[in-house]
Protein backbone atom coordinates (compact mmCIF):
# COMPACT_ATOMS: atom_id res chain seq x y z
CA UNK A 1 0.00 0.00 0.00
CA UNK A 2 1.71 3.19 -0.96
CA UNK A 3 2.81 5.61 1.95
CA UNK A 4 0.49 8.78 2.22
CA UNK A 5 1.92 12.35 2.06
CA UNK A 6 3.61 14.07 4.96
CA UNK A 7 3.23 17.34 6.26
CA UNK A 8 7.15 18.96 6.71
CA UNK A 9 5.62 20.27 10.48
CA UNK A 10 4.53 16.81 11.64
CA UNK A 11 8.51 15.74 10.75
CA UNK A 12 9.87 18.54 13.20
CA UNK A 13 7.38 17.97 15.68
CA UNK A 14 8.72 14.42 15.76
CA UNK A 15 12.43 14.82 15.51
CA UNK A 16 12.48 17.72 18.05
CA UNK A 17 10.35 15.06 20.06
CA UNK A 18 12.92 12.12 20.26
CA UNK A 19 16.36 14.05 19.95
CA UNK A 20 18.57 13.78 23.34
CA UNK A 21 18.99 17.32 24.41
CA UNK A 22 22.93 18.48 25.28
CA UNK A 23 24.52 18.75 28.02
CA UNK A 24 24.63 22.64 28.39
CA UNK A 25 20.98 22.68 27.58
CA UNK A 26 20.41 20.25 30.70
CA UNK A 27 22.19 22.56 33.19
CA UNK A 28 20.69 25.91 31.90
CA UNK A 29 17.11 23.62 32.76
CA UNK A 30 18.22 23.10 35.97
CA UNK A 31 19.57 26.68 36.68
CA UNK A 32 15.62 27.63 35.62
CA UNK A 33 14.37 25.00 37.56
CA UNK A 34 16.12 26.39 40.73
CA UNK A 35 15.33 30.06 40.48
CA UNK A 36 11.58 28.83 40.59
CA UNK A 37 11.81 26.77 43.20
CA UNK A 38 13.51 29.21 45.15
CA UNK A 39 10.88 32.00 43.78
CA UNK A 40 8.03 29.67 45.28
CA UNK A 41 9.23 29.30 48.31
CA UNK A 42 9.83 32.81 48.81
CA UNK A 43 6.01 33.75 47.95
CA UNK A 44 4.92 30.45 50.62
CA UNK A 45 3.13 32.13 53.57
CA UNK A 46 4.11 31.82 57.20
CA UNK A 47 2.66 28.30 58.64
CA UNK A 48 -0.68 29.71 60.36
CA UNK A 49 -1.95 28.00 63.39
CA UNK A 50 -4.93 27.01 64.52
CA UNK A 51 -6.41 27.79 67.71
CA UNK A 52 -10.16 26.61 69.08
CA UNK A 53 -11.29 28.43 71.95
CA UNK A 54 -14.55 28.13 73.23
CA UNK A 55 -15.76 29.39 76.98
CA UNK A 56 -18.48 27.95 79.66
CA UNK A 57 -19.86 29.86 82.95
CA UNK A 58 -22.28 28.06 85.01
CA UNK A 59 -23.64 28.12 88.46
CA UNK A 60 -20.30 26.55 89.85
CA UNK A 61 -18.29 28.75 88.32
CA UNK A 62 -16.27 29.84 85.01
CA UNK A 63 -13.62 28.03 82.54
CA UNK A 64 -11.73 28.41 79.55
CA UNK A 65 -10.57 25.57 77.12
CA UNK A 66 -8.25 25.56 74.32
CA UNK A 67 -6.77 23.33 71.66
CA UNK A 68 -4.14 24.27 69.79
CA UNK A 69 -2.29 23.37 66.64
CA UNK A 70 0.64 24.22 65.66
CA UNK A 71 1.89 24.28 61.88
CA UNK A 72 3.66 20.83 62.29
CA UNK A 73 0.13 18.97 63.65
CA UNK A 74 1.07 19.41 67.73
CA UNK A 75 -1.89 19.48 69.36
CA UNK A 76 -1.66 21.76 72.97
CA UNK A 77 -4.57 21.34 75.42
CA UNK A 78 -5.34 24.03 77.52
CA UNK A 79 -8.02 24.57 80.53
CA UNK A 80 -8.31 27.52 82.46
CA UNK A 81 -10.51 28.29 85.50
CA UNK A 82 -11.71 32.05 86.00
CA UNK A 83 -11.45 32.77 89.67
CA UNK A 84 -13.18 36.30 88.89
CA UNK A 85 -17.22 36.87 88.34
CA UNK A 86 -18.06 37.22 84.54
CA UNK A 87 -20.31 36.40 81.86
CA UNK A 88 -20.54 34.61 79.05
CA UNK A 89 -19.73 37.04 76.98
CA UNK A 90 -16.60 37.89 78.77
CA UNK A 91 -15.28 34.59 79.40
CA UNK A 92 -15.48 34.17 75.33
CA UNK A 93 -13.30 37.11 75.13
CA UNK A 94 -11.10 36.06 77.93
CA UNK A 95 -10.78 32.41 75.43
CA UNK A 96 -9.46 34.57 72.19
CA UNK A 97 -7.49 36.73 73.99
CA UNK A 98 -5.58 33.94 75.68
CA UNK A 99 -5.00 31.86 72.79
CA UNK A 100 -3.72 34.76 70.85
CA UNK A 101 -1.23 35.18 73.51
CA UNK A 102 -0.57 31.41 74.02
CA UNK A 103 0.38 32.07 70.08
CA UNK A 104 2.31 35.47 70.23
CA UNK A 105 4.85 33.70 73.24
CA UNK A 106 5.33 30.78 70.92
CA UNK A 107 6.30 33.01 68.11
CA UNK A 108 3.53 32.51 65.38
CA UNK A 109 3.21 34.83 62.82
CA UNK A 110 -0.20 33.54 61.42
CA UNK A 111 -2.93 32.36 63.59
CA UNK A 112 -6.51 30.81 62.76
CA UNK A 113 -9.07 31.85 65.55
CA UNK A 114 -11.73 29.77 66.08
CA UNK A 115 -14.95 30.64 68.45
CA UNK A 116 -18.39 29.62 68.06
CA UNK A 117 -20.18 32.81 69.53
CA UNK A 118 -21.59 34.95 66.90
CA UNK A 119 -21.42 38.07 69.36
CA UNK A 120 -17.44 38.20 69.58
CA UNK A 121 -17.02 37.45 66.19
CA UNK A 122 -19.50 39.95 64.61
CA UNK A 123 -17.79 42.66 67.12
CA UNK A 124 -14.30 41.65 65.95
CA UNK A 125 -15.02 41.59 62.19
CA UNK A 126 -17.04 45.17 62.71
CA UNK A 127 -20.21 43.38 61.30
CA UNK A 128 -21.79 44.37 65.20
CA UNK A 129 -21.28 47.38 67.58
CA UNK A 130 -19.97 46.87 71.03
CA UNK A 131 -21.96 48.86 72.98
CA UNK A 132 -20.78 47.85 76.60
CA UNK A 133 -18.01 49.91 77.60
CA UNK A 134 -16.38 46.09 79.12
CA UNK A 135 -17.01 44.60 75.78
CA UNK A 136 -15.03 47.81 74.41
CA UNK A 137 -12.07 47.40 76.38
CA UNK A 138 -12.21 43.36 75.09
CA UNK A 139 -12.31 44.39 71.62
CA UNK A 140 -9.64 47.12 72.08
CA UNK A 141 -7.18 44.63 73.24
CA UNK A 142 -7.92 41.87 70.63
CA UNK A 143 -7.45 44.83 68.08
CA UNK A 144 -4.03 45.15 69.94
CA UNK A 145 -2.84 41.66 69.74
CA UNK A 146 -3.68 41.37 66.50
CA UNK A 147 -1.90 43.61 65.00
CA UNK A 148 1.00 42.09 66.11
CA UNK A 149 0.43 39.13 63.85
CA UNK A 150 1.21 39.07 60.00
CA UNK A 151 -2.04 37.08 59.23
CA UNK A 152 -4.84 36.51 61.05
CA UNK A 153 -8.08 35.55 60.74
CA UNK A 154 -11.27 34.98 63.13
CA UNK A 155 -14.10 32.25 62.20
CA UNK A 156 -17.22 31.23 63.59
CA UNK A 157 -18.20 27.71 63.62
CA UNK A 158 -20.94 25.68 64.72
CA UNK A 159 -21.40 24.14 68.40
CA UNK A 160 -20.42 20.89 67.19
CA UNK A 161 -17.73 21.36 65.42
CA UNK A 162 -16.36 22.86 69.02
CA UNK A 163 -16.95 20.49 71.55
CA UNK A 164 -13.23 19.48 72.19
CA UNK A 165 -12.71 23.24 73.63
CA UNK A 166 -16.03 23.02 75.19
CA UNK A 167 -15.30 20.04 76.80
CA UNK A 168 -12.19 21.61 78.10
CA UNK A 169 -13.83 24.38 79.12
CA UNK A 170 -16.47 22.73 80.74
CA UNK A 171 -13.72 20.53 82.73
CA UNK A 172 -12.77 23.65 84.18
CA UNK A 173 -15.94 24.21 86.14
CA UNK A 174 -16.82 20.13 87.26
CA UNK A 175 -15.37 16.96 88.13
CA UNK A 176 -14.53 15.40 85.27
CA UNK A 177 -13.25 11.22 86.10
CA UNK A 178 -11.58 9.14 84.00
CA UNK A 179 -9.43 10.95 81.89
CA UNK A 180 -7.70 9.85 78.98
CA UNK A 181 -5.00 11.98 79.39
CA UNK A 182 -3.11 14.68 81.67
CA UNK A 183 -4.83 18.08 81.39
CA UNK A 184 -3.38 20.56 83.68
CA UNK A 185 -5.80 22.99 85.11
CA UNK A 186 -4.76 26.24 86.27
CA UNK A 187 -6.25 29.23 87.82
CA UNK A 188 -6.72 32.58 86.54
CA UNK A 189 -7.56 35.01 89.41
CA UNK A 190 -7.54 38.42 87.72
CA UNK A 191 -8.87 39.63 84.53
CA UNK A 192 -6.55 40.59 81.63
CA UNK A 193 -5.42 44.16 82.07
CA UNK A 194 -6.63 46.74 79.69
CA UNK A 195 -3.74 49.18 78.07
CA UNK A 196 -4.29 52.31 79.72
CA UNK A 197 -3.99 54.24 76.59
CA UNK A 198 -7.02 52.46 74.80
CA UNK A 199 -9.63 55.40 73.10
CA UNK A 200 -13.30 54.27 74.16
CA UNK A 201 -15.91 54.06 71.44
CA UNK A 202 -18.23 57.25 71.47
CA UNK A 203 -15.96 59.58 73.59
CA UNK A 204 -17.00 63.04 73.71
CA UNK A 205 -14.77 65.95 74.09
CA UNK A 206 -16.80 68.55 76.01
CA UNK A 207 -15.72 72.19 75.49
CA UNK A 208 -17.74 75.47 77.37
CA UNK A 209 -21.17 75.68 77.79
CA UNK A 210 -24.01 77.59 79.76
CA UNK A 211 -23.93 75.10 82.52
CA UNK A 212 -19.71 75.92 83.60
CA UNK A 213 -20.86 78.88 85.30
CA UNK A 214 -23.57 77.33 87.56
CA UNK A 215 -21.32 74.33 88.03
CA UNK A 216 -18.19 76.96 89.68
CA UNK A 217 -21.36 78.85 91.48
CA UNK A 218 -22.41 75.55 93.01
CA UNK A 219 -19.10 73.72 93.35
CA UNK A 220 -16.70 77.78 94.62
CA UNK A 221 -19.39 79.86 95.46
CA UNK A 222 -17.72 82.33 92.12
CA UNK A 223 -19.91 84.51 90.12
CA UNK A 224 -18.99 86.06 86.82
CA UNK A 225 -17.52 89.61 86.86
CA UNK A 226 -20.52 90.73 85.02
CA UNK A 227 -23.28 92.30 87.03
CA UNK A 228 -25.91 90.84 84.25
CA UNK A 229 -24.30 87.75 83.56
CA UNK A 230 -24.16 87.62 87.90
CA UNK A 231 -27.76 87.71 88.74
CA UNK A 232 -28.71 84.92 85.90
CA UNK A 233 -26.63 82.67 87.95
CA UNK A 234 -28.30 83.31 91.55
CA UNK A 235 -31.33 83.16 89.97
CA UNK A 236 -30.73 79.87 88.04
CA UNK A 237 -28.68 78.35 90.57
CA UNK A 238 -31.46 77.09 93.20
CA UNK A 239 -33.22 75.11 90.59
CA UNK A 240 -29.57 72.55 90.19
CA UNK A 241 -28.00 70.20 91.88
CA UNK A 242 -24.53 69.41 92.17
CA UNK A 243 -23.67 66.06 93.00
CA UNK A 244 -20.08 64.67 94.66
CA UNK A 245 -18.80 63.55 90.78
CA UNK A 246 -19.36 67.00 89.92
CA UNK A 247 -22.75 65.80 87.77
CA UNK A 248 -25.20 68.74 87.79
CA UNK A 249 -29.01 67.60 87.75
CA UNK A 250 -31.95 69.45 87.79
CA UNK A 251 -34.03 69.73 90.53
CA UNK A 252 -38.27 68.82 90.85
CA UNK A 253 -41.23 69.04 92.70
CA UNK A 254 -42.42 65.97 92.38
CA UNK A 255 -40.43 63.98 89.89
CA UNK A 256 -36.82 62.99 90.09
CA UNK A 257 -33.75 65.00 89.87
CA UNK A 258 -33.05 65.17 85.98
CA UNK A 259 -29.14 65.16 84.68
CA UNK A 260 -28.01 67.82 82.25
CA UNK A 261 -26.69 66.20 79.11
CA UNK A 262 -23.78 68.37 77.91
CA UNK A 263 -24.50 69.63 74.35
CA UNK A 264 -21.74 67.58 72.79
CA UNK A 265 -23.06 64.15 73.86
CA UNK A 266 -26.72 65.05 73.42
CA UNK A 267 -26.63 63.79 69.45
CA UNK A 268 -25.63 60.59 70.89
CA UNK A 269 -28.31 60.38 73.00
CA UNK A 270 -30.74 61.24 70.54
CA UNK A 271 -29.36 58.62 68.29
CA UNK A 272 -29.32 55.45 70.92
CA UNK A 273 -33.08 56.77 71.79
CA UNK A 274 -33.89 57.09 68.44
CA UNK A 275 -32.08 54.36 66.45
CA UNK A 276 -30.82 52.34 68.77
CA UNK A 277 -31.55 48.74 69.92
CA UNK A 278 -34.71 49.37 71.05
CA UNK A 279 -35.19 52.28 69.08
CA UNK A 280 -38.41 52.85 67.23
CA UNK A 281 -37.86 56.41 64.89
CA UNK A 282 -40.48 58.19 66.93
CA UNK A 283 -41.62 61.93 66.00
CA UNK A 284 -39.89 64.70 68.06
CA UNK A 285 -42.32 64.65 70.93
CA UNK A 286 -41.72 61.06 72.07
CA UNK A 287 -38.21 61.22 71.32
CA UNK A 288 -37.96 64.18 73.49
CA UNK A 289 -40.37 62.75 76.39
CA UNK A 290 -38.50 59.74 76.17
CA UNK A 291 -35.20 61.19 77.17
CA UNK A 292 -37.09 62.60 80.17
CA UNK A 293 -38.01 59.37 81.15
CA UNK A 294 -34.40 58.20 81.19
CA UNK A 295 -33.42 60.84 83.45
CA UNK A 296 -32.01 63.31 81.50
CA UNK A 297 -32.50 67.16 80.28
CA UNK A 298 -30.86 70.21 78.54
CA UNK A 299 -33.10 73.18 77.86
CA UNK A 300 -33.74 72.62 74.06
CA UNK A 301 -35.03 68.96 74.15
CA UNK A 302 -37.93 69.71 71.89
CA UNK A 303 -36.40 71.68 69.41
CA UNK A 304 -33.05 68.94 69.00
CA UNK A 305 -35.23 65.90 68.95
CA UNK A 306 -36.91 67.67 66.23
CA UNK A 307 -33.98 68.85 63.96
CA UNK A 308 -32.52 65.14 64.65
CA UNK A 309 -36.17 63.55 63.38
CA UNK A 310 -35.66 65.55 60.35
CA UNK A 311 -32.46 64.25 59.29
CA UNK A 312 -33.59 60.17 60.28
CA UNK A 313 -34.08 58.60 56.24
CA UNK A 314 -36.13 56.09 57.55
CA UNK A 315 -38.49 57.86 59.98
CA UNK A 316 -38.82 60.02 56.87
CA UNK A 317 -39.78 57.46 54.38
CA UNK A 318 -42.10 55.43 56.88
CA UNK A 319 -43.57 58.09 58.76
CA UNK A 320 -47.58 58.04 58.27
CA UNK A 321 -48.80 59.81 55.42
CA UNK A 322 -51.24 62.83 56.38
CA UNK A 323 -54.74 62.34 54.61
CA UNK A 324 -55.79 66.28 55.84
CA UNK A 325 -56.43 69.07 52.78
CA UNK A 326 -53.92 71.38 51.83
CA UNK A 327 -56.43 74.15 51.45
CA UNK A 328 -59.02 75.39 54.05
CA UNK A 329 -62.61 74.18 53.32
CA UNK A 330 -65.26 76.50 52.64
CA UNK A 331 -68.19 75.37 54.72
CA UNK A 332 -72.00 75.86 53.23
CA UNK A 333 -74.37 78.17 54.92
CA UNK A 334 -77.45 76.64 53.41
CA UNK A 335 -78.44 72.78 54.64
CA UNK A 336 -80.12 73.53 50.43
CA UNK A 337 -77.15 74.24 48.07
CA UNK A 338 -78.67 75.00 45.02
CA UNK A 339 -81.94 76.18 46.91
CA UNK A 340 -83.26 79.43 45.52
């Protein structure tokens, strides 16, 4: 059978296929080879541990439990019991920030957090506000620690897939028999200390106001120099309080003694009244009676509460429509109209 044409590329392909290469071709591949090898390891990450934490506080008591692994697959058991009062909330926090310091002291670069509370980690990943000021000072300090790390990362996880830190955890605060293993137990009997130069959430610089004067009348017995400015004070002063913290409140006849709100933290308390977690975008009125209720006063509630209402989008949008005319109806004299 005769041979069929062959295409002069197919003939390359095959002879550039099957020919040995040199010897100076082989070493300039491994020169290549080496550079990106070298190049890959270079980009490699630092080995990131893994730390589950997990927290328990019961009628007998608190604990913290921790498991550990490092980048070579050691697995470090921790349990911790909380000689100090605290919730749940705060023994979760006292959980992350010990592991990431168990971490730090061993040197680890990248760390893996992780906790199956959804509060800590939506406060940590800024998906929820920490409105406590003790939850602040948590969050403050895990912000600290971690920026000493080059990677880190915080993940919530179900229950179940944490029950080897909550059973450590819950060792901590029972008798536990029959253990497989070792687990030392020690006790913690103070809280983590808080840097003291740690800026709380919401802090509010106050500057002068009306209220300075009647606070050094009160607090010095001073009046200003001016005669006018004098006799405002000694007439003003009788109706405020000043308490030992240097609070002034307002006095009543019958109700309780209201505290003046200085004018740079009275937006904020508009907004947690108004928006907050309870907060249900009220019109002026009950915004301003309900900041009455709470104890507190400044002499323009109504008017603030309603400049603040008209800025809120959503009280805006939602508010109930008004059905009433424009215009100003003409009444009929005549029961008849078209009576002659």
């Amino acid at each position: 059978m005769p041979r069929t044409s062959v295409k002069d590329q197919v003939l390359a392909d095959l002879v550039a296929k099957f020919t040995e290469p040199s010897v100076d071709e082989e070493e300039k591949d491994k020169q290549n080879m080496d550079e990106k090898s070298v190049g890959m390891v270079s980009l490699q990450e630092p080995a990131s541990w893994r730390v589950y934490v997990d927290g328990a506080a019961n009628q007998r008591g608190s604990g913290v439990g921790l498991v550990i692994v490092s980048p070579e697959m050691i697995v470090l058991e921790k349990s911790l019991r909380l000689s100090f009062s605290a919730i749940n909330n705060e023994v979760e926090y006292e959980a992350l920030l010990i592991g990431m310091t168990m971490v730090q002291k061993m040197r680890g670069k990248a760390v893996k957090m992780f906790l199956d509370l959804r509060l800590v980690v939506g406060q940590v990943e800024e998906e929820l506000e920490a409105r406590d000021s003790r939850m602040q000072e948590y969050l403050n300090q895990v912000r600290h620690l971690q920026s000493k790390f080059e990677s880190y990362t915080l993940v919530q996880i179900p229950r179940s897939r944490n029950t080897y830190a909550d059973s450590l955890a819950t060792l901590a605060t029972s008798l536990v028999q029959s253990l497989p293993r070792v687990i030392l137990v020690e006790d913690l009997c103070k809280p983590i200390e808080m840097k003291g130069d740690i800026v709380r959430v919401h802090q509010v610089r106050a500057g002068l106001s009306w209220m300075d004067s009647i606070v050094l009348f009160l607090k010095e017995d001073v009046l200003p120099e001016e005669k006018s400015e004098a006799d405002k004070v000694r007439r003003k002063a009788p109706w405020f309080w000043l308490s030992k913290d240097l609070k002034l409140y307002k006095r009543s006849f019958s109700g309780p003694y209201l505290l003046y709100i200085h004018p740079k933290a009275m937006e904020l308390l508009l907004e947690e009244l108004h928006e907050g977690i309870y907060g249900s975008h009220t019109g002026c009125r009950s915004l301003s009676h309900s900041a009455l209720t709470q104890g507190y006063w400044w002499p323009s509630m109504q008017k603030e509460a309603q400049e603040y209402v008209k800025k809120c989008d959503q009280h805006q949008r939602f508010a109930p429509n008004i059905h009433q005319l424009g215009g100003v109806l003409n009444p009929l004299s005549s029961p008849w109209p078209f009576a002659q």
